[in-house]
PDB file of N, CA and C in Angstrom:
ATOM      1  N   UNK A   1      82.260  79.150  89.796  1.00  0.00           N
ATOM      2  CA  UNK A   1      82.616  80.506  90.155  1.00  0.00           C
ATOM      3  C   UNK A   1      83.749  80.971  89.238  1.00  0.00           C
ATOM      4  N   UNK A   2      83.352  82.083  88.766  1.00  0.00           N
ATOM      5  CA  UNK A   2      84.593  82.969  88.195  1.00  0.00           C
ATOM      6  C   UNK A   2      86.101  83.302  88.567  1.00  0.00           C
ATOM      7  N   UNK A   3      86.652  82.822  88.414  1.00  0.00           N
ATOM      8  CA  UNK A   3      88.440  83.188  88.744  1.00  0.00           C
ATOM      9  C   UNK A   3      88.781  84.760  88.520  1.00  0.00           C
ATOM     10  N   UNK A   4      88.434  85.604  89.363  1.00  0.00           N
ATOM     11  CA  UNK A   4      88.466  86.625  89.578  1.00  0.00           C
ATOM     12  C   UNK A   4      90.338  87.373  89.825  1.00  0.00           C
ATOM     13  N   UNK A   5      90.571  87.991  88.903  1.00  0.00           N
ATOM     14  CA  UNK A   5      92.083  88.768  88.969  1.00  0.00           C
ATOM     15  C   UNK A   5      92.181  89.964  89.025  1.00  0.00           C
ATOM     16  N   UNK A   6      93.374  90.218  88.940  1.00  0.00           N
ATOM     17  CA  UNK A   6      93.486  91.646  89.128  1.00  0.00           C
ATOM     18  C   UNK A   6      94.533  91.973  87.564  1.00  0.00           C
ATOM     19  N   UNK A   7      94.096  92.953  86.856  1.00  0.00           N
ATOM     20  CA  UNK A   7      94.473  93.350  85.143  1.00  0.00           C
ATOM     21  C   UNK A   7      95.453  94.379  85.650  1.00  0.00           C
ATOM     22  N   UNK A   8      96.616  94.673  84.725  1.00  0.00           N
ATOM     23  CA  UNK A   8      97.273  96.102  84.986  1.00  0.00           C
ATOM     24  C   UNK A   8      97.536  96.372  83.730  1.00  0.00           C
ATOM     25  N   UNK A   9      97.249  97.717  83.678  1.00  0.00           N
ATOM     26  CA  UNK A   9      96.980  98.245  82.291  1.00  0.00           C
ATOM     27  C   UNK A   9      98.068  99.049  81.838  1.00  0.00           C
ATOM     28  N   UNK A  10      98.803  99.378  81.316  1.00  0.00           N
ATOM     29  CA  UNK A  10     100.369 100.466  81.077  1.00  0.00           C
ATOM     30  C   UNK A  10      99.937 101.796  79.808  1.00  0.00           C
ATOM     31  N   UNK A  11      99.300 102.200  80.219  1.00  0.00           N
ATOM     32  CA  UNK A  11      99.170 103.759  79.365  1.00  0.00           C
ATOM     33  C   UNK A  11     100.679 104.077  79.225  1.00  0.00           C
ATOM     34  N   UNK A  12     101.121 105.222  77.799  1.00  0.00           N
ATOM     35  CA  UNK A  12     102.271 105.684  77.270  1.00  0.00           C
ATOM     36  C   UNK A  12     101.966 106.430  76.368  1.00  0.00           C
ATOM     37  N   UNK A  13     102.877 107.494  76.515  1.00  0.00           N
ATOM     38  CA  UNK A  13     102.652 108.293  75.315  1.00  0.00           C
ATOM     39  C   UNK A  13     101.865 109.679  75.311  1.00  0.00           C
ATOM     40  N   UNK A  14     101.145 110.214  74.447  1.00  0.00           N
ATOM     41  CA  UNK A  14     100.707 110.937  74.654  1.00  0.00           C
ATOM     42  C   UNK A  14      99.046 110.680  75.094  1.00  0.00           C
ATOM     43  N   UNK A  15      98.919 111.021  76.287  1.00  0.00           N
ATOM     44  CA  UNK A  15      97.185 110.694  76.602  1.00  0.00           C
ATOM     45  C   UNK A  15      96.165 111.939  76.396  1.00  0.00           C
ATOM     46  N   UNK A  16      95.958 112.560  75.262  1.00  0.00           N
ATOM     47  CA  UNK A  16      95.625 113.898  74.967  1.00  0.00           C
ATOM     48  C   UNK A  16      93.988 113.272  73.968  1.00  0.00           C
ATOM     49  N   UNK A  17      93.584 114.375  73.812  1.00  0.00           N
ATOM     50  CA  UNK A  17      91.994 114.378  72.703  1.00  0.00           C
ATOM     51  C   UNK A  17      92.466 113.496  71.629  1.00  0.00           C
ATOM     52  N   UNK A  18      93.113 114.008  71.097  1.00  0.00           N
ATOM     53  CA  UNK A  18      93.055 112.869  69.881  1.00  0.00           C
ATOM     54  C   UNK A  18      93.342 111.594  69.654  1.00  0.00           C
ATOM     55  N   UNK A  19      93.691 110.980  71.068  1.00  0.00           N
ATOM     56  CA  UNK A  19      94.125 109.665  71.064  1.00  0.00           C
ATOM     57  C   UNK A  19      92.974 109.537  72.486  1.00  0.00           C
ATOM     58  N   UNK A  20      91.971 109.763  72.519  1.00  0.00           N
ATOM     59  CA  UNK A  20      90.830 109.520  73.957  1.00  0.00           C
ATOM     60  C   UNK A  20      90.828 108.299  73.267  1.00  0.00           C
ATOM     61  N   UNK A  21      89.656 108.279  72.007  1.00  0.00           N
ATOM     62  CA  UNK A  21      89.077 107.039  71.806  1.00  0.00           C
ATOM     63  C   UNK A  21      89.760 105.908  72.090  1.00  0.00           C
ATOM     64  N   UNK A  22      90.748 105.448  71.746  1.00  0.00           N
ATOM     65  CA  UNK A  22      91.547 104.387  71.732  1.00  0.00           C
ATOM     66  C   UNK A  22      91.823 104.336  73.685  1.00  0.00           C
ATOM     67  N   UNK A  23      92.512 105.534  74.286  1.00  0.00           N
ATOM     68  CA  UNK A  23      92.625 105.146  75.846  1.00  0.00           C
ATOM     69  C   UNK A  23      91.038 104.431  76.237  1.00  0.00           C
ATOM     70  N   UNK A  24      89.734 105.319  75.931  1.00  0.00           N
ATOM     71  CA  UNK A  24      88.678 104.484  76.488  1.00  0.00           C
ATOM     72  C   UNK A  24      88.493 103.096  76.475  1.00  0.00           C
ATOM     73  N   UNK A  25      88.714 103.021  74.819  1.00  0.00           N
ATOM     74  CA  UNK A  25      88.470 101.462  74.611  1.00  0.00           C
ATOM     75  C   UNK A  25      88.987 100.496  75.146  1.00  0.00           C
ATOM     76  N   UNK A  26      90.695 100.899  75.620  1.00  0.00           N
ATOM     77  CA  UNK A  26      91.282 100.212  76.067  1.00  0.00           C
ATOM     78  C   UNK A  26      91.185  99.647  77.917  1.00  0.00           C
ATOM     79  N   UNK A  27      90.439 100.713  78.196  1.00  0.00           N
ATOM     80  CA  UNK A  27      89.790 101.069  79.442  1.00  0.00           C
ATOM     81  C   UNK A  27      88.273 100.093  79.707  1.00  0.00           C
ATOM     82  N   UNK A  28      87.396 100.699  78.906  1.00  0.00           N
ATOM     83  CA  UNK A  28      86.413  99.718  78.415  1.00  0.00           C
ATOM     84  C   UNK A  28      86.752  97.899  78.353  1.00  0.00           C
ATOM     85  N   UNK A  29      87.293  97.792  77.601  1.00  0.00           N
ATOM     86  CA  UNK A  29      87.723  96.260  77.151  1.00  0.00           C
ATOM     87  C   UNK A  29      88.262  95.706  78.840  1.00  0.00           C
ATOM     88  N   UNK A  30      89.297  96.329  79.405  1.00  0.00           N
ATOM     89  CA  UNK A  30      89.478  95.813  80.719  1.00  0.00           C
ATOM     90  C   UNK A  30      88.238  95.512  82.140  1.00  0.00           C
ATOM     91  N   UNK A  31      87.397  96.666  81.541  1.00  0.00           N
ATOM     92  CA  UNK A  31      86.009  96.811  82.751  1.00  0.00           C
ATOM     93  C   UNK A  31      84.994  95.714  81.911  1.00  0.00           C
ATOM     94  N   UNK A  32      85.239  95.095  80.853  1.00  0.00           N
ATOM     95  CA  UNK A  32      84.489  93.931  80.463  1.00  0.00           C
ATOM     96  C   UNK A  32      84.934  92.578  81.112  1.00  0.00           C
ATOM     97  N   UNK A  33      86.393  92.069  81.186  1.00  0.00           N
ATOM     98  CA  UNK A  33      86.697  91.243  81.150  1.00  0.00           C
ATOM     99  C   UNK A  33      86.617  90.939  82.518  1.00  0.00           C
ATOM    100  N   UNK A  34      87.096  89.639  83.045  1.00  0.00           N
ATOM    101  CA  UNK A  34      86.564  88.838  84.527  1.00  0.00           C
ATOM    102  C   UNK A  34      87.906  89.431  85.942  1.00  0.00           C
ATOM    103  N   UNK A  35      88.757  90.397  85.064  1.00  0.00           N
ATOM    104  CA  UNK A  35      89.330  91.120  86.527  1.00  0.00           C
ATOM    105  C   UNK A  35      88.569  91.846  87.235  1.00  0.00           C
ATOM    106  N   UNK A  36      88.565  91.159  88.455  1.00  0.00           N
ATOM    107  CA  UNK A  36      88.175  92.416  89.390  1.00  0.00           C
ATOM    108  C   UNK A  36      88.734  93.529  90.280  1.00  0.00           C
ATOM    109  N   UNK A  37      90.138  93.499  89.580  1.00  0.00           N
ATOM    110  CA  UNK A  37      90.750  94.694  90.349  1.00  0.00           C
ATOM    111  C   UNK A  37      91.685  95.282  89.047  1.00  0.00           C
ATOM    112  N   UNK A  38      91.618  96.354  88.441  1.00  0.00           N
ATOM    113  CA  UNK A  38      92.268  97.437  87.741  1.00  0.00           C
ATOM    114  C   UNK A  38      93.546  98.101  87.846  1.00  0.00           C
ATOM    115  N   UNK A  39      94.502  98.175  87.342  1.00  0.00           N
ATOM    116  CA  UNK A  39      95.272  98.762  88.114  1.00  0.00           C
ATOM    117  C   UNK A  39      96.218  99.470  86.545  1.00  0.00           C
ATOM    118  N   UNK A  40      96.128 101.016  86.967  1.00  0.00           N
ATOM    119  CA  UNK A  40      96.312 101.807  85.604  1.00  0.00           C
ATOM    120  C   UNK A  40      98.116 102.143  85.880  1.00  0.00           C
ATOM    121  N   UNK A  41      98.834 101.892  84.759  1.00  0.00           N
ATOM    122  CA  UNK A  41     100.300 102.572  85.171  1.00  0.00           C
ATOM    123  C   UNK A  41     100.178 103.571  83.585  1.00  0.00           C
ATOM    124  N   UNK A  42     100.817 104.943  84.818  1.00  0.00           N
ATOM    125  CA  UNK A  42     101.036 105.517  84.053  1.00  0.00           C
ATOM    126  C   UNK A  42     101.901 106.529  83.971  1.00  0.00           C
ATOM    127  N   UNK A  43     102.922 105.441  84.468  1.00  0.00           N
ATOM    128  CA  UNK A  43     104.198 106.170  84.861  1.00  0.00           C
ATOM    129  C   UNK A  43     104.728 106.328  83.191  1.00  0.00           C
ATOM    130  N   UNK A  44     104.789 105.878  82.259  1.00  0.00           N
ATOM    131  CA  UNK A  44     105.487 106.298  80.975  1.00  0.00           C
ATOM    132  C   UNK A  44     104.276 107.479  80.050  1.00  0.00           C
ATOM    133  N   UNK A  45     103.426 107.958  80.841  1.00  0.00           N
ATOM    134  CA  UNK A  45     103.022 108.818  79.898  1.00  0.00           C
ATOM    135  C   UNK A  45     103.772 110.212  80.001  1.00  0.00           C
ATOM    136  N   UNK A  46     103.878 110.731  78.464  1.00  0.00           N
ATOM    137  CA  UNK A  46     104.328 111.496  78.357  1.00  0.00           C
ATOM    138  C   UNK A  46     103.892 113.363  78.043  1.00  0.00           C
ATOM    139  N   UNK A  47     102.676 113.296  77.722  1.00  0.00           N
ATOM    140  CA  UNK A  47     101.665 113.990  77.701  1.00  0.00           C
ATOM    141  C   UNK A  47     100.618 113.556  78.092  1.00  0.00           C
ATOM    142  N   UNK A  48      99.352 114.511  79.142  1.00  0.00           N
ATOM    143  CA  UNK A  48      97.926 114.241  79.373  1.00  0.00           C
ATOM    144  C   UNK A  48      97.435 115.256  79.580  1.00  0.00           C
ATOM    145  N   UNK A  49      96.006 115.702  78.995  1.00  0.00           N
ATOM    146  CA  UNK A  49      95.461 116.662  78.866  1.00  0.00           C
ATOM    147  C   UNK A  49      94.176 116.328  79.974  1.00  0.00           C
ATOM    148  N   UNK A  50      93.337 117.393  79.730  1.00  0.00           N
ATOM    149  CA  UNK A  50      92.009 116.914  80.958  1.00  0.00           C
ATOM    150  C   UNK A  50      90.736 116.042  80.369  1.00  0.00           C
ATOM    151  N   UNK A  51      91.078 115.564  78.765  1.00  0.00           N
ATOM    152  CA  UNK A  51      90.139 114.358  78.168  1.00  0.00           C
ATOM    153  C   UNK A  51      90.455 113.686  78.916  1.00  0.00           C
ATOM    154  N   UNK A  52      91.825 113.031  79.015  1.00  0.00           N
ATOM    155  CA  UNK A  52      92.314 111.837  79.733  1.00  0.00           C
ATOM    156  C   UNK A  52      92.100 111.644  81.424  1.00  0.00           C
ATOM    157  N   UNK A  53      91.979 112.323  81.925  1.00  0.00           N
ATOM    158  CA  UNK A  53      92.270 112.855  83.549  1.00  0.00           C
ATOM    159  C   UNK A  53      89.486 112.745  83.502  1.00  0.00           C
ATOM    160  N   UNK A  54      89.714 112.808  81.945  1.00  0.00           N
ATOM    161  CA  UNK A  54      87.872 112.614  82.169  1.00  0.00           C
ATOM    162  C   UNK A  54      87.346 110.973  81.965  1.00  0.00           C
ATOM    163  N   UNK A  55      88.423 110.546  81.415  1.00  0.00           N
ATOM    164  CA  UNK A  55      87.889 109.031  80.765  1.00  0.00           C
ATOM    165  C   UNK A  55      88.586 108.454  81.712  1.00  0.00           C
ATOM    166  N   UNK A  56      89.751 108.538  82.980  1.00  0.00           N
ATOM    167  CA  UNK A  56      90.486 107.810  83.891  1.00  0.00           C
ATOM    168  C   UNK A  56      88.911 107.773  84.996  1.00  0.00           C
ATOM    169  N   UNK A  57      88.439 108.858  85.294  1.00  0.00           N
ATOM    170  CA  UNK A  57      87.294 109.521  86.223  1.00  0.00           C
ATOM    171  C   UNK A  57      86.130 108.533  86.082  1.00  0.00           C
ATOM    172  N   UNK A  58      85.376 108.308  84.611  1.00  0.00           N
ATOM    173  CA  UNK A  58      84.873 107.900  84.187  1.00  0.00           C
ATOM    174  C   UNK A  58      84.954 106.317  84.587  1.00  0.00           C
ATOM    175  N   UNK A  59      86.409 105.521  83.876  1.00  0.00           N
ATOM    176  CA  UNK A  59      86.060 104.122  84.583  1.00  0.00           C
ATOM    177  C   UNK A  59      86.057 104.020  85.528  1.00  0.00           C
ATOM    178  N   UNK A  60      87.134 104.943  86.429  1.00  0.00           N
ATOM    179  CA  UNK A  60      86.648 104.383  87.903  1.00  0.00           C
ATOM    180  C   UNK A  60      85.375 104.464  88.401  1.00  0.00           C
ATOM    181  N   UNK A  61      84.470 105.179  87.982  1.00  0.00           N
ATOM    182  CA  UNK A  61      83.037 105.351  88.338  1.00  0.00           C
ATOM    183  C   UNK A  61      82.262 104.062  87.806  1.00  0.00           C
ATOM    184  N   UNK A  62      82.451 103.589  86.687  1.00  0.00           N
ATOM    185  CA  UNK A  62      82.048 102.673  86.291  1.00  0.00           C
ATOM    186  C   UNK A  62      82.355 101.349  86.467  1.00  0.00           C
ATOM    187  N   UNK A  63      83.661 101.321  86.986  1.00  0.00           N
ATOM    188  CA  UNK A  63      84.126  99.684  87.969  1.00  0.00           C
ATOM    189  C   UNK A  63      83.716  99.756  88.996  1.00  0.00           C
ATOM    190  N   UNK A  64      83.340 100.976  89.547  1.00  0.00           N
ATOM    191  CA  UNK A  64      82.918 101.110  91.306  1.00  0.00           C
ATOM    192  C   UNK A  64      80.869 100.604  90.733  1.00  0.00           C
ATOM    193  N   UNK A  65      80.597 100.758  89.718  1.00  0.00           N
ATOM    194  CA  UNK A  65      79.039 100.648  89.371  1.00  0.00           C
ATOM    195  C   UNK A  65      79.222  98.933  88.944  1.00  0.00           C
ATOM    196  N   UNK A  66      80.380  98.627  88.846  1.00  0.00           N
ATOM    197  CA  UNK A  66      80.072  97.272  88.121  1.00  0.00           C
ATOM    198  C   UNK A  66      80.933  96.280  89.521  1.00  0.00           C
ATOM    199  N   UNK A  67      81.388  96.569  90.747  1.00  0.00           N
ATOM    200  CA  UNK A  67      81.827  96.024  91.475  1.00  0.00           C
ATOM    201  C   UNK A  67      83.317  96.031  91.138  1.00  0.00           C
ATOM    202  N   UNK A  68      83.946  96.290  90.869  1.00  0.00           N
ATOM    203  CA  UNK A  68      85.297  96.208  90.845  1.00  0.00           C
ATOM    204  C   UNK A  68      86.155  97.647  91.119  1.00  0.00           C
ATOM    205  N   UNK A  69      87.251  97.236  91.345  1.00  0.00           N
ATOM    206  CA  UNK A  69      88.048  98.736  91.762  1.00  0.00           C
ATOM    207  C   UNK A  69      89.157  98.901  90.818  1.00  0.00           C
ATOM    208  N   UNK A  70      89.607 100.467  90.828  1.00  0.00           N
ATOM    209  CA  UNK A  70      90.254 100.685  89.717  1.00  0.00           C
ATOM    210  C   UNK A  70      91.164 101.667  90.178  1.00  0.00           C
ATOM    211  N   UNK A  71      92.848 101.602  90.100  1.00  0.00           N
ATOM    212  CA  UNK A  71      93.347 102.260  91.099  1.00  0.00           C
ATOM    213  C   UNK A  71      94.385 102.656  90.372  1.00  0.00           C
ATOM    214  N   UNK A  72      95.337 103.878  90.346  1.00  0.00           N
ATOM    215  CA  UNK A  72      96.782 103.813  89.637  1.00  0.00           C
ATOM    216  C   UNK A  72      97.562 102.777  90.706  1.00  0.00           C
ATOM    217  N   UNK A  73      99.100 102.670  89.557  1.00  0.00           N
ATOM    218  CA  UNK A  73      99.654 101.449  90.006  1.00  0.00           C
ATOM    219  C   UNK A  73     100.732 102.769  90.990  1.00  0.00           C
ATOM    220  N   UNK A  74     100.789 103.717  90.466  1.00  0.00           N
ATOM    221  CA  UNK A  74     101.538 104.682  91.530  1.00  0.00           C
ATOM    222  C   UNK A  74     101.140 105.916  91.787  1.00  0.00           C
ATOM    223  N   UNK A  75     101.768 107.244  92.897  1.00  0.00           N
ATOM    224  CA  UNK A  75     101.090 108.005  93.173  1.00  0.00           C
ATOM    225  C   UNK A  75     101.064 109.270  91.569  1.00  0.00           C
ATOM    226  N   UNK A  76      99.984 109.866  90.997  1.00  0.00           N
ATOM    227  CA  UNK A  76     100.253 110.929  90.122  1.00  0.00           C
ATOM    228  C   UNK A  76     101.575 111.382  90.222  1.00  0.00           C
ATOM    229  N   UNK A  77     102.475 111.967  88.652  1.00  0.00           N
ATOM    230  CA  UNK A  77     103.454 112.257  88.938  1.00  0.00           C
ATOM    231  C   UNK A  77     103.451 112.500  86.947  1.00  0.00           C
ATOM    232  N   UNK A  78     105.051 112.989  86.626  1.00  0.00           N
ATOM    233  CA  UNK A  78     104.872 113.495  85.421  1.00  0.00           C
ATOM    234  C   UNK A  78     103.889 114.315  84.718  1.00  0.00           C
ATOM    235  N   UNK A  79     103.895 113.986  83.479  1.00  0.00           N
ATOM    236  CA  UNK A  79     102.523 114.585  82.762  1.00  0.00           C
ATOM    237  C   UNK A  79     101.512 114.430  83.598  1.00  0.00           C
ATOM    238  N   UNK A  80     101.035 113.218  83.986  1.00  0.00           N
ATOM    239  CA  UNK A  80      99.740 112.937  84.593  1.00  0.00           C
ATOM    240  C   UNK A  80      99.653 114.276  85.865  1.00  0.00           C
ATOM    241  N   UNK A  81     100.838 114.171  86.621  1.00  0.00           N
ATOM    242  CA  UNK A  81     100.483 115.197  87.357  1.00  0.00           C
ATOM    243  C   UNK A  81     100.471 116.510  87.121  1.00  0.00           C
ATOM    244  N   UNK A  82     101.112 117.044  85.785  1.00  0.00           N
ATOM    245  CA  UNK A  82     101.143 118.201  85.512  1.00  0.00           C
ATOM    246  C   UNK A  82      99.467 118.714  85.020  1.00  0.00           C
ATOM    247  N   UNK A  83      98.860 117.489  84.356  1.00  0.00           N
ATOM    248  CA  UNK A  83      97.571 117.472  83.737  1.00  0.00           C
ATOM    249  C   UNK A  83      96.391 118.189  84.941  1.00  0.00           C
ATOM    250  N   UNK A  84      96.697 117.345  86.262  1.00  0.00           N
ATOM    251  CA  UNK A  84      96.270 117.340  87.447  1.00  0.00           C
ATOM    252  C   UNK A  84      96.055 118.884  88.021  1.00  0.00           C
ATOM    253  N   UNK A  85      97.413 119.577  87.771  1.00  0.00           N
ATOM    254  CA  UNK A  85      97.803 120.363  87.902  1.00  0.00           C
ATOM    255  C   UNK A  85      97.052 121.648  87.153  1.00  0.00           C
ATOM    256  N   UNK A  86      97.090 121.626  86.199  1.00  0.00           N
ATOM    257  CA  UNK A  86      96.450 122.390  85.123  1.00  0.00           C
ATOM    258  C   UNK A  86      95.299 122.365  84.759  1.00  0.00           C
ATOM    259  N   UNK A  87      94.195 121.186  85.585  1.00  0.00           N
ATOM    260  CA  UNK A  87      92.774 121.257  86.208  1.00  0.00           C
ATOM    261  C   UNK A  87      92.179 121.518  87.053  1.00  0.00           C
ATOM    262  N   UNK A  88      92.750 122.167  88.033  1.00  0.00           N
ATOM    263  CA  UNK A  88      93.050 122.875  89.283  1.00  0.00           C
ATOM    264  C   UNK A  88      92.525 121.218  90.084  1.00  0.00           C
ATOM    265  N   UNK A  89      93.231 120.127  89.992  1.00  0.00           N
ATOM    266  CA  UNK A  89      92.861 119.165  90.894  1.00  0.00           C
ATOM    267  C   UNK A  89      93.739 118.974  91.914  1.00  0.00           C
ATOM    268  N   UNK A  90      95.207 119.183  91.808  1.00  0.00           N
ATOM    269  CA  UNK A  90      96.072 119.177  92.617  1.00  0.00           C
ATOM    270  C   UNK A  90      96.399 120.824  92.453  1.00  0.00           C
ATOM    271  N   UNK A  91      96.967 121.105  93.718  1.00  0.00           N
ATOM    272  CA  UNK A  91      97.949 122.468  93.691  1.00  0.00           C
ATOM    273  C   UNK A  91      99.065 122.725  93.011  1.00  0.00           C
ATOM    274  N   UNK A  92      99.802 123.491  93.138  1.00  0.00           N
ATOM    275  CA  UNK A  92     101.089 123.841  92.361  1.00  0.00           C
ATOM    276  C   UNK A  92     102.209 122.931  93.298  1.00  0.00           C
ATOM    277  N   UNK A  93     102.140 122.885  94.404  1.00  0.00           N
ATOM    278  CA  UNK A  93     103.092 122.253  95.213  1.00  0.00           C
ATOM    279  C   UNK A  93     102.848 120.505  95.240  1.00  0.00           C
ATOM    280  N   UNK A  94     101.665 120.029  94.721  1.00  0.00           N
ATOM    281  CA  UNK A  94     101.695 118.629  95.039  1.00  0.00           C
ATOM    282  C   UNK A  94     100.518 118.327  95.850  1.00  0.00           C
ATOM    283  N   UNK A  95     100.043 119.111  96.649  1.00  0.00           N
ATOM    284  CA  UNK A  95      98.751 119.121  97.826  1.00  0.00           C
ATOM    285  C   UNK A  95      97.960 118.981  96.892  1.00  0.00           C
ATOM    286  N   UNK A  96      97.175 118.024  97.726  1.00  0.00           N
ATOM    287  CA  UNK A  96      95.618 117.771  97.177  1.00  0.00           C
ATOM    288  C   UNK A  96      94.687 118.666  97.052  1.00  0.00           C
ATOM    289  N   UNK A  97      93.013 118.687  96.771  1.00  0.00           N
ATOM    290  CA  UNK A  97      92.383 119.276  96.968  1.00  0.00           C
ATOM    291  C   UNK A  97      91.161 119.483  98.220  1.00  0.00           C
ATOM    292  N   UNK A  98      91.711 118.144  98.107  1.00  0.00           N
ATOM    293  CA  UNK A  98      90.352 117.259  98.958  1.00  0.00           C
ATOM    294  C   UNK A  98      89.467 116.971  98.364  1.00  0.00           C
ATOM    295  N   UNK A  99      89.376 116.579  97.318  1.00  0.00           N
ATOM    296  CA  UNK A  99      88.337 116.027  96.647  1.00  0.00           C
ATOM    297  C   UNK A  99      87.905 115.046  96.698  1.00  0.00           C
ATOM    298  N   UNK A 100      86.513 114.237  96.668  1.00  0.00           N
ATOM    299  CA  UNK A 100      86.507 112.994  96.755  1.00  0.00           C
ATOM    300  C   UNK A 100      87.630 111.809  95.946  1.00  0.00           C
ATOM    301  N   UNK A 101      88.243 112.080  94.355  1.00  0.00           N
ATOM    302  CA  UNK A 101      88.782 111.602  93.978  1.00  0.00           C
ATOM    303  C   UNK A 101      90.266 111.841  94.429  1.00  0.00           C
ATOM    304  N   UNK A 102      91.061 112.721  95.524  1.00  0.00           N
ATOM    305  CA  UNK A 102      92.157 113.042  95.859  1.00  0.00           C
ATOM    306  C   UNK A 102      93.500 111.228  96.110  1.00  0.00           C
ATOM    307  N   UNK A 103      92.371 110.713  97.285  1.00  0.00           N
ATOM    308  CA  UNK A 103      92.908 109.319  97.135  1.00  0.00           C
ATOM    309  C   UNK A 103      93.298 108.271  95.940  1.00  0.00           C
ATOM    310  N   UNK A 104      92.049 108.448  94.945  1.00  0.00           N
ATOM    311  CA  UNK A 104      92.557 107.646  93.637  1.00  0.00           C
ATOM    312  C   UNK A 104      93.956 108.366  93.089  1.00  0.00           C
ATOM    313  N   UNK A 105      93.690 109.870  92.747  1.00  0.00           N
ATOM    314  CA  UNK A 105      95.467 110.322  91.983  1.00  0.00           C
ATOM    315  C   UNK A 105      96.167 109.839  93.076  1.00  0.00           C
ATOM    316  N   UNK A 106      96.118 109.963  94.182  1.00  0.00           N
ATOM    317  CA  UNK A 106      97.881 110.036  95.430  1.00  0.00           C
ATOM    318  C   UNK A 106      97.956 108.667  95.489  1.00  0.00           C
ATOM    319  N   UNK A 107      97.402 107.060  95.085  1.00  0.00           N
ATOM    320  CA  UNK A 107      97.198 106.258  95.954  1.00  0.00           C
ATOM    321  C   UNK A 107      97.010 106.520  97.122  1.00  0.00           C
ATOM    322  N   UNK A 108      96.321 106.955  98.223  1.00  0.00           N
ATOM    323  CA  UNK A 108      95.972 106.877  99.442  1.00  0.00           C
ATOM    324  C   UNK A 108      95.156 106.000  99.131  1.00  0.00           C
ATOM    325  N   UNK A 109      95.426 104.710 100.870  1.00  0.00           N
ATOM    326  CA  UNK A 109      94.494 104.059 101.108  1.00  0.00           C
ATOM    327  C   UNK A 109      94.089 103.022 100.275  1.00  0.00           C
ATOM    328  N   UNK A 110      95.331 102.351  99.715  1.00  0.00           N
ATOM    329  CA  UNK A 110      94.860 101.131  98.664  1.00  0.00           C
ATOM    330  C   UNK A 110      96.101 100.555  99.400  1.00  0.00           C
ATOM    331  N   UNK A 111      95.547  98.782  99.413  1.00  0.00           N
ATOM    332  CA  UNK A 111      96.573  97.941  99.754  1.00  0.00           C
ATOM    333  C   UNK A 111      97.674  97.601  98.928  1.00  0.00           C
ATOM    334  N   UNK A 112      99.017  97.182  99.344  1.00  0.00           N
ATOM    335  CA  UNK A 112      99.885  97.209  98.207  1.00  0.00           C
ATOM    336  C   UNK A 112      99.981  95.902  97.901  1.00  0.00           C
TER     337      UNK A 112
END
């Protein structure tokens, strides 16, 4: 049996279009390897646009297709949340949308 872990990944910087490829891959390469639990920090980013906020969307759909879960390591906040913000996914005040993905940005409902 596989020794199954949990990976944490540290995004930084600017998470915008011209640097997608490289966030995917880096995204990718983790949904290959034998962790089965994900866990994205991205508390030092400093810019994120809505590429990034599409390829975060993306693996989690694709660890949830490959059995594994994929979660931030904290609730949206900074850029990330301003990004959030400026996709009409969160409100201006911080409130959710209710969206199915509302729990993945807030952490709701993940064990600590």
């Amino acid at each position: 049996m596989t020794n199954l872990q949990k990976q944490t990944i540290r995004l930084q910087g600017e998470l915008v279009l011209r640097n997608a490829a490289e966030t995917r891959t880096s995204l990718l390469t983790a949904l290959t390897n034998d962790a089965c639990s994900i866990e994205i920090d991205c508390t030092e980013v400093s810019d994120a646009d809505v590429s990034f906020l599409q390829i975060l969307l993306a693996a989690r759909r694709t660890a949830a297709i490959r059995g594994r879960s994929i979660a931030l390591s904290a609730p949206a906040a900074g850029a990330l949340l301003e990004a959030l913000r400026c996709a009409g996914l969160i409100g201006n005040a911080g409130e959710a949308r209710r969206s199915p993905d509302d729990a993945f940005w807030m952490c709701e409902g993940r064990a600590s």
